[in-house]
Protein backbone atom coordinates (compact mmCIF):
# COMPACT_ATOMS: atom_id res chain seq x y z
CA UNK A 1 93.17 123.77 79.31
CA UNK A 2 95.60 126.61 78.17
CA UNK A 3 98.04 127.97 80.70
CA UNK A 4 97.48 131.34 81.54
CA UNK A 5 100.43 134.11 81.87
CA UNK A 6 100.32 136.91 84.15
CA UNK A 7 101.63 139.30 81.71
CA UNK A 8 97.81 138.65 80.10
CA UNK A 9 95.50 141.34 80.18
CA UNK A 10 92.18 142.39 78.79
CA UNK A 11 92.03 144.97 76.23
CA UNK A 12 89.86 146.11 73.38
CA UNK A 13 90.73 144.42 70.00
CA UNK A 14 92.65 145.75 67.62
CA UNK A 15 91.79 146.27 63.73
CA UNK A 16 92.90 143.49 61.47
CA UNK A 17 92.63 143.23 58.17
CA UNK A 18 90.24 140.02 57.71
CA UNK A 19 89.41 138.15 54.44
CA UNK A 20 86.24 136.26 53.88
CA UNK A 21 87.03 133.45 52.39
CA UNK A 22 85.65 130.76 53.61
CA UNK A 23 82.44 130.92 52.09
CA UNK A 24 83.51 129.80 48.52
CA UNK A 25 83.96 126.26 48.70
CA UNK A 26 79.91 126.27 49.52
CA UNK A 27 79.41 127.83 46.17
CA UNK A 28 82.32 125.99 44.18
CA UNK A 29 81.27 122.46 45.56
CA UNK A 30 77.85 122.95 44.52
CA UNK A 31 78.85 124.25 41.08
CA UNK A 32 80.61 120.85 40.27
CA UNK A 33 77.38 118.56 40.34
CA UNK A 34 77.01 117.06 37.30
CA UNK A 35 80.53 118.07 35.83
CA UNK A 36 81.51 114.07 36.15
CA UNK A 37 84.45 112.98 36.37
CA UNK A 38 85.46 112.91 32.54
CA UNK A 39 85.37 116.78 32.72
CA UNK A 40 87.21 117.27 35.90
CA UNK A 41 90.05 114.88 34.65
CA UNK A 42 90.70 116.86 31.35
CA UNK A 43 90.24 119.96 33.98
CA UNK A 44 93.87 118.67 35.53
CA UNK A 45 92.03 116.28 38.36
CA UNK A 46 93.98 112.82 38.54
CA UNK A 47 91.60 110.49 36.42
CA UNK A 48 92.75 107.33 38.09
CA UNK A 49 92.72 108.54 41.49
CA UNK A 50 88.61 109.90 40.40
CA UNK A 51 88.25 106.47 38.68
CA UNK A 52 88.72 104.64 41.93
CA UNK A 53 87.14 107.35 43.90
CA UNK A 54 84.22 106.73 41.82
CA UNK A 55 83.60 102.67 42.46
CA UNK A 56 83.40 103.53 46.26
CA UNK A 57 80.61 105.37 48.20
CA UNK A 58 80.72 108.89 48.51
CA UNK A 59 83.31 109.92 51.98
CA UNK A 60 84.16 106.29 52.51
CA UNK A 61 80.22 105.73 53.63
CA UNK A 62 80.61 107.84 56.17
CA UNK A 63 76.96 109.80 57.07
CA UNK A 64 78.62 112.26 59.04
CA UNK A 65 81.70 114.28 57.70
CA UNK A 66 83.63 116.99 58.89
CA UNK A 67 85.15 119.49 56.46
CA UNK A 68 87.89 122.15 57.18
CA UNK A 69 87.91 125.32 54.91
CA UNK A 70 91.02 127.13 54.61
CA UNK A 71 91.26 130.88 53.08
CA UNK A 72 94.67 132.17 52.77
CA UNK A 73 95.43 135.66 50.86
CA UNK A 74 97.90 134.24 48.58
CA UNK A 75 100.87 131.96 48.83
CA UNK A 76 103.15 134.77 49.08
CA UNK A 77 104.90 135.00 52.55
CA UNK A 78 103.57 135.66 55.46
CA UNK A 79 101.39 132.69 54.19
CA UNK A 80 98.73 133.02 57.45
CA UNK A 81 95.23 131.76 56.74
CA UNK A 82 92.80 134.68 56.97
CA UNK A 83 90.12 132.47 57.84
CA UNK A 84 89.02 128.86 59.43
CA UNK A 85 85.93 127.06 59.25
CA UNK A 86 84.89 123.58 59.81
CA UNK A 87 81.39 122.22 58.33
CA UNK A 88 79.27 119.35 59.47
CA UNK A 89 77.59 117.87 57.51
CA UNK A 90 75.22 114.95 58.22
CA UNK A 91 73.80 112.87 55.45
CA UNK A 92 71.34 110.86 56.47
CA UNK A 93 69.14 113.81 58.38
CA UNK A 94 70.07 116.72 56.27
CA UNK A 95 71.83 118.78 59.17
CA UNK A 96 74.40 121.25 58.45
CA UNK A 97 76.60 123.24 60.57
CA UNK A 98 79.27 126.17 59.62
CA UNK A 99 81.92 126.49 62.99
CA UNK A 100 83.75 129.92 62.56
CA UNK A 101 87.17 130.07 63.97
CA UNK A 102 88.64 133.21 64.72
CA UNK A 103 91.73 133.85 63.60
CA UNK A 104 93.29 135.56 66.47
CA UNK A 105 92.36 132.58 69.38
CA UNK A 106 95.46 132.01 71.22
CA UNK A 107 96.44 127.82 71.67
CA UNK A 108 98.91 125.83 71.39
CA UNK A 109 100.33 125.04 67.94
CA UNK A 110 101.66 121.34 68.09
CA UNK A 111 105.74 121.80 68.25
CA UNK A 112 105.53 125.88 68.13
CA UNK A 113 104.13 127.04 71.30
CA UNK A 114 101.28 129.20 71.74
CA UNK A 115 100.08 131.52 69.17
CA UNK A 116 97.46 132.62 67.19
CA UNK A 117 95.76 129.70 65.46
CA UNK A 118 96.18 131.76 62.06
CA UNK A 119 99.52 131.18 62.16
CA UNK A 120 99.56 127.39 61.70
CA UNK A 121 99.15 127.45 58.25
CA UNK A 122 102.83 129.31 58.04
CA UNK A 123 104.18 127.04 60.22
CA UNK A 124 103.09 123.93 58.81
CA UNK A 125 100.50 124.18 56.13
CA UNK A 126 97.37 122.28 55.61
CA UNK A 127 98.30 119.61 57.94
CA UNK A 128 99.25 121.30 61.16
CA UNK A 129 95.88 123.66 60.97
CA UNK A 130 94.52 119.77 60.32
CA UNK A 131 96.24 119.12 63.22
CA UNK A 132 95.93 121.98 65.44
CA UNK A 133 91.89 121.53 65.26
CA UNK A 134 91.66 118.08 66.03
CA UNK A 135 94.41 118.30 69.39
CA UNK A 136 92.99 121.68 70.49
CA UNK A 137 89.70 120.96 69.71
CA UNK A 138 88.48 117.60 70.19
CA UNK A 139 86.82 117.49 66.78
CA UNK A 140 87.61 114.81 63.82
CA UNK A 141 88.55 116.46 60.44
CA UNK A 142 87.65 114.12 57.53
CA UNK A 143 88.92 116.46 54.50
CA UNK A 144 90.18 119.46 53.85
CA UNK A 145 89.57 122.40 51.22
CA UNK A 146 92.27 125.37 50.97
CA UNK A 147 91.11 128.69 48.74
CA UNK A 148 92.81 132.17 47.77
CA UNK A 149 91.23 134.96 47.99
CA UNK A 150 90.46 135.80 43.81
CA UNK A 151 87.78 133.02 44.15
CA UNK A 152 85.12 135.08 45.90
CA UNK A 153 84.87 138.04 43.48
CA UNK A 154 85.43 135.74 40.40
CA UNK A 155 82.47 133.21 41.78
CA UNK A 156 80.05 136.52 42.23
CA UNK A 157 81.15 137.66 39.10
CA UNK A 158 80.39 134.03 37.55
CA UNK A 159 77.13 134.26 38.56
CA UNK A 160 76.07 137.35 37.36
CA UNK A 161 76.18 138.88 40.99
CA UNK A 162 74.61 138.39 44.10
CA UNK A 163 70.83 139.89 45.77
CA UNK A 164 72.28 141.31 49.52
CA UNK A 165 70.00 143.25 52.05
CA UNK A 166 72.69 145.56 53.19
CA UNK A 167 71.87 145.79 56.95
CA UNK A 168 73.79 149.78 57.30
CA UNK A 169 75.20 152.79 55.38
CA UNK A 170 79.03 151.08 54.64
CA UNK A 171 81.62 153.40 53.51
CA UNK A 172 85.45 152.49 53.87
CA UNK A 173 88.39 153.21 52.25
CA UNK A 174 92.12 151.81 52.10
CA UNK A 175 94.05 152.54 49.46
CA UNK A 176 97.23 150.57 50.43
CA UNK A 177 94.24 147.13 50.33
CA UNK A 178 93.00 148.66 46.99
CA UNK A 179 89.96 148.85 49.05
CA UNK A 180 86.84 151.01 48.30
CA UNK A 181 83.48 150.25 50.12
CA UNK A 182 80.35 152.52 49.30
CA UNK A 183 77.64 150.52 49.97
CA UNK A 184 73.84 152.16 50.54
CA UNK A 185 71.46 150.12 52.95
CA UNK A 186 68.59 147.91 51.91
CA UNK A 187 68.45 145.38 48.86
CA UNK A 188 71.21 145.56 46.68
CA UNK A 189 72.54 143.63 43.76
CA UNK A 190 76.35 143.63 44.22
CA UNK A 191 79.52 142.10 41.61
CA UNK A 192 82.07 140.52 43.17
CA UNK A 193 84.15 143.82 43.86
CA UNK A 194 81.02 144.94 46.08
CA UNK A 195 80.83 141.33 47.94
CA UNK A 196 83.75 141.51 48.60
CA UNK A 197 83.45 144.71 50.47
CA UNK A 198 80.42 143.69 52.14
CA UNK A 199 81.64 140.75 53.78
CA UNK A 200 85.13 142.58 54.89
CA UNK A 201 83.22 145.75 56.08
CA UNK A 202 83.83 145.55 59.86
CA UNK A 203 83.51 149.00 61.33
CA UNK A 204 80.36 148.55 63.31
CA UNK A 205 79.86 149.36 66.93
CA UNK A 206 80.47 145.50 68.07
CA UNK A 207 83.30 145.26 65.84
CA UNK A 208 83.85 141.45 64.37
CA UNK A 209 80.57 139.94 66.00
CA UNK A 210 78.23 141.99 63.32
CA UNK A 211 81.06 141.41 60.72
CA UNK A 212 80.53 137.44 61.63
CA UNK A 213 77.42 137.30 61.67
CA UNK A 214 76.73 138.91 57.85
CA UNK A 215 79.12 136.59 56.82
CA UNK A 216 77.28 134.24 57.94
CA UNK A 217 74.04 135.64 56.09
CA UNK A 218 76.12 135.76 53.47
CA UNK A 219 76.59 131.73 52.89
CA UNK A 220 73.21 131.50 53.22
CA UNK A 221 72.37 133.77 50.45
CA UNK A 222 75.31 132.61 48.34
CA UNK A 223 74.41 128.54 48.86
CA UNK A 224 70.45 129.76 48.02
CA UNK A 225 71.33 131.54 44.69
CA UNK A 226 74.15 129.00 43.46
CA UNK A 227 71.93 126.28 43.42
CA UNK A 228 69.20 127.92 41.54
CA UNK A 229 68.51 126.35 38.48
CA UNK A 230 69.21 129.75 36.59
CA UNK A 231 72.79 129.38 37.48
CA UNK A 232 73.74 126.06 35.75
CA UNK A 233 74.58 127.87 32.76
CA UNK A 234 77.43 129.39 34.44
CA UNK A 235 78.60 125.90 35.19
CA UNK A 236 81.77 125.66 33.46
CA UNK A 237 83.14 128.68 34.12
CA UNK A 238 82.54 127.97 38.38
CA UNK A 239 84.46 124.77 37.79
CA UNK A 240 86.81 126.72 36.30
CA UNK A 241 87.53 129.11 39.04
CA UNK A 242 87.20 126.30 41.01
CA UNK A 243 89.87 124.01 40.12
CA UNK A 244 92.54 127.35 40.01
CA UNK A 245 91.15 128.46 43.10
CA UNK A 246 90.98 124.90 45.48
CA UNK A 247 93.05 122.47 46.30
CA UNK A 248 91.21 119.09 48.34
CA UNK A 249 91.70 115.75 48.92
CA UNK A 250 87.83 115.31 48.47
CA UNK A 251 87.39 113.07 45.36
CA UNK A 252 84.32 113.43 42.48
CA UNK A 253 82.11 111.23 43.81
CA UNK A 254 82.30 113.48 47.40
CA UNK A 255 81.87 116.48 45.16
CA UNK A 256 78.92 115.18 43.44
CA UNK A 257 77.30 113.86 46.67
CA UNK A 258 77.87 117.78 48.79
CA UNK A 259 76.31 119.22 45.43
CA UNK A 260 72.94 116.77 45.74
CA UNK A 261 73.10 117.64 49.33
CA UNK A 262 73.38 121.63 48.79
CA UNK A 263 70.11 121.02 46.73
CA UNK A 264 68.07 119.34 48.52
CA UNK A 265 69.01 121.43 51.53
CA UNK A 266 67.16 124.13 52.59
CA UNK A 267 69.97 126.94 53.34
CA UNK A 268 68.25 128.97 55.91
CA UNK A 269 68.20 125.99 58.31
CA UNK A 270 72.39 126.01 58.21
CA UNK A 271 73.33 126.14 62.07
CA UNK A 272 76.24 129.00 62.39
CA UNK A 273 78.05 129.52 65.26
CA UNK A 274 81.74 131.36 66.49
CA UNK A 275 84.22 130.29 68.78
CA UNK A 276 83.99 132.39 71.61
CA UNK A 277 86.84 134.11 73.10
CA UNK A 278 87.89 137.25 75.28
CA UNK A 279 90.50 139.76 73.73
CA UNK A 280 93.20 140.44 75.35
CA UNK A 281 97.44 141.39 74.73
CA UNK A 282 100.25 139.36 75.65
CA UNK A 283 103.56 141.57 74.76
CA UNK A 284 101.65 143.99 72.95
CA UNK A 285 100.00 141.13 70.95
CA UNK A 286 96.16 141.43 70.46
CA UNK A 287 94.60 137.90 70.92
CA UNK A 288 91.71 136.10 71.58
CA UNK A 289 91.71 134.32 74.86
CA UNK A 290 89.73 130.73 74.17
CA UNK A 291 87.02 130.38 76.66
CA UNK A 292 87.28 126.50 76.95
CA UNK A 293 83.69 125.80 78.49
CA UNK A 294 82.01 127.21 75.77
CA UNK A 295 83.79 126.27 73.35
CA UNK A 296 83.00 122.89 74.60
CA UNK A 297 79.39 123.35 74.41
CA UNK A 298 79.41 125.34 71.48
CA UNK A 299 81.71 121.98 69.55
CA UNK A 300 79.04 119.65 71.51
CA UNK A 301 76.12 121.62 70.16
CA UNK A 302 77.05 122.75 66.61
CA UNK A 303 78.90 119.53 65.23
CA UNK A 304 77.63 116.87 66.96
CA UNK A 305 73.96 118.47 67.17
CA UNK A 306 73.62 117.13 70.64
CA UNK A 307 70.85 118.97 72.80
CA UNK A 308 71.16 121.73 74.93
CA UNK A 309 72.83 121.02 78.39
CA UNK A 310 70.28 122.15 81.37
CA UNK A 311 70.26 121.82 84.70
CA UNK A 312 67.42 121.92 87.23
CA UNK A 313 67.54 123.31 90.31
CA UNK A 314 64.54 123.07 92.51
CA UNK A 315 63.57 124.87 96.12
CA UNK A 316 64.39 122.88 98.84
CA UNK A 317 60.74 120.81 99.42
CA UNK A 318 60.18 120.61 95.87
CA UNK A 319 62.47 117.28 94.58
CA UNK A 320 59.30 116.01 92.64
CA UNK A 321 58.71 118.90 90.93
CA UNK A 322 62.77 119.39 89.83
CA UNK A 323 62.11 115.49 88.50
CA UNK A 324 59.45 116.63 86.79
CA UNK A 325 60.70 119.65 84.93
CA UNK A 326 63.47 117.22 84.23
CA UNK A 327 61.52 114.68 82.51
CA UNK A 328 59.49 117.28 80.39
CA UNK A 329 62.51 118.92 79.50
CA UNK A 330 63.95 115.21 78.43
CA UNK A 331 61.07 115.13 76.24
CA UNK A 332 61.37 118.46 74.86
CA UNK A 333 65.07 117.48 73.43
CA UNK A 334 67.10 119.22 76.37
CA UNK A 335 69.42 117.19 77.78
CA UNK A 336 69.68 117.20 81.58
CA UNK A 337 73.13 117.95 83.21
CA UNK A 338 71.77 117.31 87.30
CA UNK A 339 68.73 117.77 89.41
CA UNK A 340 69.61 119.45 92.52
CA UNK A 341 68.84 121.22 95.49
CA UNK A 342 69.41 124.88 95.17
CA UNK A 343 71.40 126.45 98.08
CA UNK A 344 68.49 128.80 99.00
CA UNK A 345 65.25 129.08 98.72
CA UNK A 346 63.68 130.32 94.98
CA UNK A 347 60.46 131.67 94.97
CA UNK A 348 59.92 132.31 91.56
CA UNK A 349 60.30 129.60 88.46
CA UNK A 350 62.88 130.98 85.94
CA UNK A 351 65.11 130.13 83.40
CA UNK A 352 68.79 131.09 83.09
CA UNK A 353 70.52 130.76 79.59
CA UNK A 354 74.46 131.09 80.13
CA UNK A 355 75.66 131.49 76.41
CA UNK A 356 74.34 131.98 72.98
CA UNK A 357 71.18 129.98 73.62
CA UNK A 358 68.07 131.91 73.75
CA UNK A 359 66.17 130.77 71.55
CA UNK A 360 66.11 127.14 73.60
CA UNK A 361 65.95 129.34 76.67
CA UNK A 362 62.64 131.11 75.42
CA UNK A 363 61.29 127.40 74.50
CA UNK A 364 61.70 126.15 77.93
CA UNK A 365 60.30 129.31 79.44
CA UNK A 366 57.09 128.50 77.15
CA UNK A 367 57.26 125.38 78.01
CA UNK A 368 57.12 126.30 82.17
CA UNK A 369 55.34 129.23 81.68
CA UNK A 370 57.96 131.09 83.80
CA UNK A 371 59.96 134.40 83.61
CA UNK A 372 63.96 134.84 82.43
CA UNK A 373 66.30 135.08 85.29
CA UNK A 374 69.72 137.63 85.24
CA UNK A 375 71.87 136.36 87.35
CA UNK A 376 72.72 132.71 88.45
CA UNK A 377 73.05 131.42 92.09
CA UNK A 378 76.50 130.41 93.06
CA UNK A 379 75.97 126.51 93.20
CA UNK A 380 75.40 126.68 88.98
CA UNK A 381 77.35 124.06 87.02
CA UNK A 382 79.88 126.29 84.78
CA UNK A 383 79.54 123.28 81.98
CA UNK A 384 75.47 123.84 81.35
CA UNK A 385 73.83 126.00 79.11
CA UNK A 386 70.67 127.07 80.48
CA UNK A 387 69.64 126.93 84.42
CA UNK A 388 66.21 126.20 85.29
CA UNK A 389 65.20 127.53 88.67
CA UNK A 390 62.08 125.71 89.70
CA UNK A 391 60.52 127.60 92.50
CA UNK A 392 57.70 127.63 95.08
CA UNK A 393 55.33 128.70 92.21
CA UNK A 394 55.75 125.59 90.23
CA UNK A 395 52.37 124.11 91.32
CA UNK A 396 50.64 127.10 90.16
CA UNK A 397 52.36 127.46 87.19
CA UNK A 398 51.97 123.99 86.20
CA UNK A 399 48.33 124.49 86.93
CA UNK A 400 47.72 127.33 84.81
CA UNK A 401 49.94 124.91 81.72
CA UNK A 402 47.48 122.19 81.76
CA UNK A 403 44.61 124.55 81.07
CA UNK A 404 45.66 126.08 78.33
């Protein structure tokens, strides 16, 4: 856990200017299948090093790999990445996972104190931010892919543009960012210039969470209209921008093997999620405050794809029925944190969900055929993510389930 300061405290966030960057390398790594290796050496890639990469399975035979995507601005000083993410990526089941990291989260930077998790990269390059994620996090990092910020106009540009429902009316200007957004809403076919303005847009009433989250349309959209068959003709060119663009220490073979998996993939299915945090100034410092519980769940959940954490609290009297929801739940997929006693008496079945979870809330709700509840009792575990409340009803309720 972080220490906390008592010169903390809340506050709104401040503007920053914010890059989306790390959507390319979903584009640029599915642009290289089918390149080989004889290409990508006369391209500048080390042929031996690809030579050797190339009589060994793809990621060492690993099924499960974790990838951490790097945007920085430019290599001119300050040199702070603009933005984080680590993919997940399982092989043998087809999962996929994007974690956003936001750039302001406040933790400890290994040998530099605490600061903003951006600032890693300055401090140390690749490596530290390598190593900042896996001490602060808990989470291996098997590879590594660093971009600059030309790539994402010059890839939507490469493909002949890219097919974006504009969710709002975005208009923005900032003429010291050579910055010009004049978007209209609805389906739109935008050149990189436009993307780029579309994904940086962030003046919306909840600030960076609608900002995140058509970002994280955006993958989606990109990684569907990359892999269409239409765009292998621009082939050459994406490797192009590619290889000026990235620098990895993924070899051909891994390349060739996250292209076959981008196709077969269905991109829709891609589980997003952000780190949560709570802004707040230290010094006159706008900063993200980690909230370690969820970020917990949130690592549990998005990169390990383990099941939702729920715990079951019955009425006193009712212990068979609490085992029971348990054991239904077990078979739903949940996993179960406790059974216990609630403190007081509940007279009404209901379901709790703590964090970003309701759509497994609403499942389990289906599932008891029970209402949603506001507010959790005082004895609920802070590590779960839903509460089930199983109340004097149950019997009925159960009843009316095995009718229908």
């Amino acid at each position: 856990m972080e220490r906390r300061f008592p010169e903390v405290r809340p506050v709104a966030p401040r503007r920053r200017r914010r890059w989306l960057i790390a959507i390319l390398p979903l584009a640029l790594v599915a642009a290289v299948v089918g390149a080989g290796a004889g290409y990508l050496a006369l391209m500048g890639r080390d042929p031996v090093r690809d030579a050797h990469a190339l009589l060994n399975p793809p990621f060492g035979g690993k099924e499960k790999v974790n990838i951490l995507l790097i945007g920085v601005d430019s290599e001119r000083d300050p040199r702070r990445s603009d933005t984080l993410l680590l993919g997940a990526l399982d092989l043998s089941t087809h999962y996929a996972a994007m974690l956003s990291v936001p750039r302001d989260l406040r933790v400890e930077i290994p040998g530099h104190g605490m600061q903003k998790i951006n600032s890693a990269y300055a401090l140390g390059g690749v490596d530290l931010v390598k190593q900042t994620m896996i001490e602060r996090f808990g989470v291996p990092v098997d590879y590594t892919v660093k971009i600059t910020i030309p790539a994402l106009v010059q890839v939507v540009d490469a493909m002949g543009g890219i097919d974006v429902n504009v969710d709002r009316r975005m208009v923005y200007r900032d003429h010291s960012q050579h910055l010009d957004i004049n978007l209209k809403p609805g389906p739109q076919h935008l050149n990189g210039y436009q993307a780029m303005g579309y994904v940086r847009f962030r003046h919306d009433t909840l600030g960076d969470l609608t900002r995140i989250q058509r970002q994280q349309n955006f993958v989606r959209q990109l990684a569907t209209q990359v892999t269409a068959p239409n765009q292998w003709r621009h082939l050459p060119k994406l490797i192009d921008i590619a290889l000026k663009n990235v620098d990895t220490d993924l070899t051909v073979k891994d390349l060739m093997e996250l292209g076959q998996f981008a196709r077969s993939a269905d991109p829709g299915s891609i589980k997003t999620a952000t780190l949560p945090g709570t802004p707040l100034d230290v010094h006159g410092i706008s900063y993200l405050d980690p909230d370690w519980t969820a970020i917990a769940s949130t690592v549990r959940q998005v990169l390990y794809h383990e099941g939702v954490l729920v715990e079951v609290l019955h009425t006193p009297g009712l212990q068979l029925a609490g085992r029971q929801v348990a054991r239904d739940l077990e078979a739903d997929g949940f996993r179960i944190a406790r059974v216990a006693e609630a403190p007081q008496a509940i007279e009404r079945t209901a379901v709790i969900c703590h964090r970003d979870q309701s759509d497994d809330a609403n499942r389990i709700r289906r599932l008891l055929q029970c209402d949603t509840a506001a507010a959790p009792p005082t004895a609920t575990r802070a590590d779960t993510d839903i509460t089930v409340l199983v109340g004097s009803d149950y019997s009925r309720l159960r009843g009316q389930h095995k009718r229908s």
